[in-house]
N, C-alpha and C. Protein backbone atom coordinates (compact mmCIF):
# COMPACT_ATOMS: atom_id res chain seq x y z
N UNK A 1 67.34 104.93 56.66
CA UNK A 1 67.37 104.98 58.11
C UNK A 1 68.72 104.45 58.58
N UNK A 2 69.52 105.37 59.52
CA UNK A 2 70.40 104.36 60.00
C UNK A 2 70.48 104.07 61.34
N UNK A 3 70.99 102.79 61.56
CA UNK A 3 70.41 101.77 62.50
C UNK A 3 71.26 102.56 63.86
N UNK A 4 70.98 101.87 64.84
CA UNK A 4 71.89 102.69 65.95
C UNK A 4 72.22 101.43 66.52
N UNK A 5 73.80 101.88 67.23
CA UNK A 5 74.65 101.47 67.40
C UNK A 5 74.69 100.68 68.46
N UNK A 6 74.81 99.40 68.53
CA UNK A 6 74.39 98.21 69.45
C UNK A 6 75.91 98.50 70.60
N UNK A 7 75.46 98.50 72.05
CA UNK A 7 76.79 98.60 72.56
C UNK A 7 77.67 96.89 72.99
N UNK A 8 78.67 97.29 72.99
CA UNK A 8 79.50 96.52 72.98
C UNK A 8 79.36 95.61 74.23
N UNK A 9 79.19 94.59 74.46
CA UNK A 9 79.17 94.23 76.36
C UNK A 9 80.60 94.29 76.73
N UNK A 10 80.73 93.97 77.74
CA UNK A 10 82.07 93.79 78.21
C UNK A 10 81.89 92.83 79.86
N UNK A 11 83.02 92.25 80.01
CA UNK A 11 83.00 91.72 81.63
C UNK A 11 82.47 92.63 82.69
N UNK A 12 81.52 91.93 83.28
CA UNK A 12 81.06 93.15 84.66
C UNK A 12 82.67 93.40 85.80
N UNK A 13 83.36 92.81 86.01
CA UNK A 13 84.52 93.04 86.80
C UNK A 13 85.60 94.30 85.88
N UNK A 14 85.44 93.92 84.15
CA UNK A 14 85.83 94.91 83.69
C UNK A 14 85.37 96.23 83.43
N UNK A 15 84.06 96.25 83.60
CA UNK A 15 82.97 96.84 83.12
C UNK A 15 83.52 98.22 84.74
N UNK A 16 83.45 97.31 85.52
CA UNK A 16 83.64 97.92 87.46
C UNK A 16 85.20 98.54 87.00
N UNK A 17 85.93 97.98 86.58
CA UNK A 17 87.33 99.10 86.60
C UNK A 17 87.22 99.93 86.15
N UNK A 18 86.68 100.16 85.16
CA UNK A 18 86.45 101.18 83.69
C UNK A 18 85.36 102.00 84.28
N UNK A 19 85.03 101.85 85.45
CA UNK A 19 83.62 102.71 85.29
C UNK A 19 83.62 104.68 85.24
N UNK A 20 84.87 104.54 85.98
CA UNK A 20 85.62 106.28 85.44
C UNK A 20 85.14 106.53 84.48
N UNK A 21 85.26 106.00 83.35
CA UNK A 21 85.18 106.37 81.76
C UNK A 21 83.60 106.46 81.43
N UNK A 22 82.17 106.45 82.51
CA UNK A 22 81.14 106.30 82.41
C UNK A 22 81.15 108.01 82.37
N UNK A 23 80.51 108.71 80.82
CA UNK A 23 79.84 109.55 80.47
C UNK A 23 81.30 110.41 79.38
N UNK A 24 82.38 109.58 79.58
CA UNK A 24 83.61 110.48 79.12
C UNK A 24 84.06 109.90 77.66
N UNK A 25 84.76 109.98 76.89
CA UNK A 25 84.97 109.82 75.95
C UNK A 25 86.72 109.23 75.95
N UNK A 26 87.03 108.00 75.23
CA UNK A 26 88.25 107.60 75.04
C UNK A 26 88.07 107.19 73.61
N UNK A 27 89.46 107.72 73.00
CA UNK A 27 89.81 107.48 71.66
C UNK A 27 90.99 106.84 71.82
N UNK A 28 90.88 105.38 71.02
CA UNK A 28 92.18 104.83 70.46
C UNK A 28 92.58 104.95 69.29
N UNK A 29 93.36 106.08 69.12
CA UNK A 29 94.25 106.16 68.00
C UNK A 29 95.02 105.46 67.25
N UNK A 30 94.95 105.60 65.68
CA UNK A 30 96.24 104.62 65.31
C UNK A 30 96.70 105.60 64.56
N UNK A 31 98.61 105.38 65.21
CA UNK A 31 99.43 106.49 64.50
C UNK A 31 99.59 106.57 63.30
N UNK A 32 98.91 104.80 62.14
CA UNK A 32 99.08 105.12 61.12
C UNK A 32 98.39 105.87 60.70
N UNK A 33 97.33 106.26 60.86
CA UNK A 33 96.58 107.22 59.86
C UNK A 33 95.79 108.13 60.89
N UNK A 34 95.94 108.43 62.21
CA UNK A 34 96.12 109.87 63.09
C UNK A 34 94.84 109.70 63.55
N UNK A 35 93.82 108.41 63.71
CA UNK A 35 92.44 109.15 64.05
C UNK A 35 92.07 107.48 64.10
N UNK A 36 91.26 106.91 65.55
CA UNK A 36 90.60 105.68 65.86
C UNK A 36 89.23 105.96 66.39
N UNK A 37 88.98 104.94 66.84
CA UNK A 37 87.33 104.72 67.28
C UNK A 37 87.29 105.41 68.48
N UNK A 38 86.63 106.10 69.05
CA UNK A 38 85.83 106.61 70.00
C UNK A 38 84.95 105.80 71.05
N UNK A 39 84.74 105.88 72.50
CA UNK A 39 84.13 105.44 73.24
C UNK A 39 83.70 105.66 74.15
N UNK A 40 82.64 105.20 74.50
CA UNK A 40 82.30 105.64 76.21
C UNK A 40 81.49 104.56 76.77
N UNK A 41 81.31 104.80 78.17
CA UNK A 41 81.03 103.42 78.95
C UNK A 41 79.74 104.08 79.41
N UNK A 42 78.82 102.86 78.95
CA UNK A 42 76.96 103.14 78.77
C UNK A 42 76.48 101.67 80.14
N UNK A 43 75.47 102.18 80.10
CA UNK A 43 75.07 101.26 81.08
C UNK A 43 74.88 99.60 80.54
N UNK A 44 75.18 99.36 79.49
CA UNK A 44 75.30 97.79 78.55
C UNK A 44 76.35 97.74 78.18
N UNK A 45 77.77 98.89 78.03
CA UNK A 45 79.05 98.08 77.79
C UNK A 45 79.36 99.46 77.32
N UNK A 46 80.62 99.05 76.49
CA UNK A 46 81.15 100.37 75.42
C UNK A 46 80.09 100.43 74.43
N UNK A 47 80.25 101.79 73.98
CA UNK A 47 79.22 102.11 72.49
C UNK A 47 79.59 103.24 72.29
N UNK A 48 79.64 103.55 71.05
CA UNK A 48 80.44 104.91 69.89
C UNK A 48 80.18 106.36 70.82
N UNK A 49 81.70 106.81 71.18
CA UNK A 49 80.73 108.22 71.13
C UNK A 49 81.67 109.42 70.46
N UNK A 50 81.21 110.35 70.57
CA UNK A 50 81.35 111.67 69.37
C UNK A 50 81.54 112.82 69.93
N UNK A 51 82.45 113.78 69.59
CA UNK A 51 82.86 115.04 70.07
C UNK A 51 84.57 114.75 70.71
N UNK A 52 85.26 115.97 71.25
CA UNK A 52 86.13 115.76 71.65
C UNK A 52 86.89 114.77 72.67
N UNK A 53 88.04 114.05 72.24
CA UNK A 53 87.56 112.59 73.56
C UNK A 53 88.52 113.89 75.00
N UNK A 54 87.97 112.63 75.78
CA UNK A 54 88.66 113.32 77.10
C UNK A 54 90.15 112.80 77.05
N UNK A 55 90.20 111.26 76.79
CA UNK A 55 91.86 110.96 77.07
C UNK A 55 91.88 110.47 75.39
N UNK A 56 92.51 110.30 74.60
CA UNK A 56 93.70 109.73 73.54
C UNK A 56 94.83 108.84 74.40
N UNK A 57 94.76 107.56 73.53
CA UNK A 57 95.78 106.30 73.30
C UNK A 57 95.91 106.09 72.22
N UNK A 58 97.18 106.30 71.92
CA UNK A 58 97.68 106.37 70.49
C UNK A 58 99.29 104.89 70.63
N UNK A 59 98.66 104.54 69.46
CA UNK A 59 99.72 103.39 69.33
C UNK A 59 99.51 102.81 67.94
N UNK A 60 100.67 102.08 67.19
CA UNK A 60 100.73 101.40 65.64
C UNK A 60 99.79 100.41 66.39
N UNK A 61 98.82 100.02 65.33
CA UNK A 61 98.62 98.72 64.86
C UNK A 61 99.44 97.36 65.78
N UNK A 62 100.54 97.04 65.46
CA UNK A 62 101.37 95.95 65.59
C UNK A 62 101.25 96.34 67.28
N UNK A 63 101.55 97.31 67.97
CA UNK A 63 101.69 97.39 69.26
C UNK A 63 100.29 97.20 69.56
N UNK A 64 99.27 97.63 69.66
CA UNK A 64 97.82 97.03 69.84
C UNK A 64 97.81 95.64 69.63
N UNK A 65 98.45 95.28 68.42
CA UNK A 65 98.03 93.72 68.68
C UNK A 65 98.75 92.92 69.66
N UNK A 66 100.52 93.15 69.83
CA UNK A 66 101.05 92.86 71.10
C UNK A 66 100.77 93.09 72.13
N UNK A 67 99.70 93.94 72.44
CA UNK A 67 99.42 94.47 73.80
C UNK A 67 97.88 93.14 73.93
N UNK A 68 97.25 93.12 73.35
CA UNK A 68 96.32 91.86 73.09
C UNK A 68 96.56 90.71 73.22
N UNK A 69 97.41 90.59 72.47
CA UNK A 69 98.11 88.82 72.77
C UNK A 69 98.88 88.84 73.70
N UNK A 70 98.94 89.92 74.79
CA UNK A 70 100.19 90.43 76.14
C UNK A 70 101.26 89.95 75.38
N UNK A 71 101.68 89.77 74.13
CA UNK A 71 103.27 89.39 73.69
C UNK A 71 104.31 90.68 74.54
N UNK A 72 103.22 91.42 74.74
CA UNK A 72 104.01 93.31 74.96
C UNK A 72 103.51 93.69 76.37
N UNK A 73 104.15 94.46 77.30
CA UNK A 73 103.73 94.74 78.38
C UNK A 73 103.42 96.40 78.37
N UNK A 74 102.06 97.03 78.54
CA UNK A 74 101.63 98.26 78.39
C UNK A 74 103.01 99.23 79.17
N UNK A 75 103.49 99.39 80.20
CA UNK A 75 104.63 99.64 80.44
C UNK A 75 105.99 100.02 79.79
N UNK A 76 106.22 98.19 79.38
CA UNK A 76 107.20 98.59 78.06
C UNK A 76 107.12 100.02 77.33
N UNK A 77 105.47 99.36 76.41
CA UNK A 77 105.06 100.71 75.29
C UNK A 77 105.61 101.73 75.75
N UNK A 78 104.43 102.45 77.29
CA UNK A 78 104.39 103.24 77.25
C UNK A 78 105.68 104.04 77.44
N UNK A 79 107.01 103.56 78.60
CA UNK A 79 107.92 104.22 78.71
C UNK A 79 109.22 104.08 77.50
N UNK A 80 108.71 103.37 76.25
CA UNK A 80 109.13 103.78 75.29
C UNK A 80 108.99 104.52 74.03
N UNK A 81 107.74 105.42 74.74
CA UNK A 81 106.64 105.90 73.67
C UNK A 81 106.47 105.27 72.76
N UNK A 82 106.04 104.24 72.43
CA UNK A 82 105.05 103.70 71.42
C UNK A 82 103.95 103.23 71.82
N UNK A 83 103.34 103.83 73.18
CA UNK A 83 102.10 103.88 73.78
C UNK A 83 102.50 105.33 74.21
N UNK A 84 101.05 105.93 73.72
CA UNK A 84 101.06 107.54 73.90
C UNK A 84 99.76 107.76 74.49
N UNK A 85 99.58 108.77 76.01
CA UNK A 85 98.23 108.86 76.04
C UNK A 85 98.33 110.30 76.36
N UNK A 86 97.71 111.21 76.00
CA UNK A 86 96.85 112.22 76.13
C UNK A 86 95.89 112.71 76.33
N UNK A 87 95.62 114.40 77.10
CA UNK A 87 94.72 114.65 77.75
C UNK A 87 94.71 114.46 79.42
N UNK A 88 93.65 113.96 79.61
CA UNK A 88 93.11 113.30 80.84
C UNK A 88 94.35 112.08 81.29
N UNK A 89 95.43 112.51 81.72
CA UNK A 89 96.33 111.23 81.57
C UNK A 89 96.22 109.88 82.93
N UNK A 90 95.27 110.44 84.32
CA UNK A 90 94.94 109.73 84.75
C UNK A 90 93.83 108.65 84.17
N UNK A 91 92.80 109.29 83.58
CA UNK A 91 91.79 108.73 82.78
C UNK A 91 92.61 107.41 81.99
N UNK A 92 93.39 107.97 81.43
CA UNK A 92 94.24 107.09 80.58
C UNK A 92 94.78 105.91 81.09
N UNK A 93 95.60 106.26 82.02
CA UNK A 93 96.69 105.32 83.29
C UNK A 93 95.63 103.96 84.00
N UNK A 94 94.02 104.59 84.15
CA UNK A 94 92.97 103.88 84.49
C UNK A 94 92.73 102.89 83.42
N UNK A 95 92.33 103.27 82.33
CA UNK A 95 91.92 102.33 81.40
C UNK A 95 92.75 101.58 80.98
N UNK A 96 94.30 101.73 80.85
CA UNK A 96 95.25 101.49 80.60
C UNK A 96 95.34 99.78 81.04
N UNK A 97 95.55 100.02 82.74
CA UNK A 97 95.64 99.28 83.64
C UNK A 97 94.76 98.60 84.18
N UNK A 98 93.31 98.74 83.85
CA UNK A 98 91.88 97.95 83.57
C UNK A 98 92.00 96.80 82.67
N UNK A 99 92.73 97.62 81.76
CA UNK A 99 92.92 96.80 80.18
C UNK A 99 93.49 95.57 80.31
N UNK A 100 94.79 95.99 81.30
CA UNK A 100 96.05 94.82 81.21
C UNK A 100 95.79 94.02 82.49
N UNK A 101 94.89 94.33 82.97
CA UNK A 101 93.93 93.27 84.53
C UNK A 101 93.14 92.36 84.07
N UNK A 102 92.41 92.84 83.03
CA UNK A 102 91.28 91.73 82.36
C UNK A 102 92.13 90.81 82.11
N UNK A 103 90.99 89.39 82.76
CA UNK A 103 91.74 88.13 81.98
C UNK A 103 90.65 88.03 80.63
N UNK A 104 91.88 88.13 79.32
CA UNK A 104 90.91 87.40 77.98
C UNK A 104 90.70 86.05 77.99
């Protein structure tokens, strides 16, 4: 049997920016190896989802983690392409900027 997939919680203030992304699909890519986790926004948080995403964010490793520890400003990345988003690029620009609002 396999178990199903517990969703992720998240901040309700973050949960309220992101809510665009309720029924849509975002993939964060990693350029090292061309293919990341999948998501969508459920009524308990993020949790896995499957099929074509609507937006792609593509970035190394090392820039994800600078963008986490804000050592890096999403900006920077992006207008130096080493933050890439595709597709849905408002979708993107949203989550983007949701992302870098949350206080961790």
């Amino acid at each position: 049997m396999i178990p199903l997939p517990i969703p992720l919680p998240i901040p309700w203030r973050l949960a309220a920016r992101l809510a665009s992304l309720q029924g849509r699909v975002l993939r964060l890519e990693l350029k090292e190896i061309g293919f990341g986790p999948q998501f969508t926004l459920g009524a308990f948080g993020l949790k896995p989802a499957f099929g074509k995403p609507d937006v792609t964010i593509r970035a190394s490793v090392a820039d994800y983690l600078a963008l986490a520890l804000r050592r890096e400003d999403p900006d920077t990345l992006f207008f130096s392409r080493r933050l890439v988003i595709e597709g849905e690029t408002e979708l993107g620009l949203v989550v983007k900027n949701a992302l870098d609002s949350a206080d961790w």
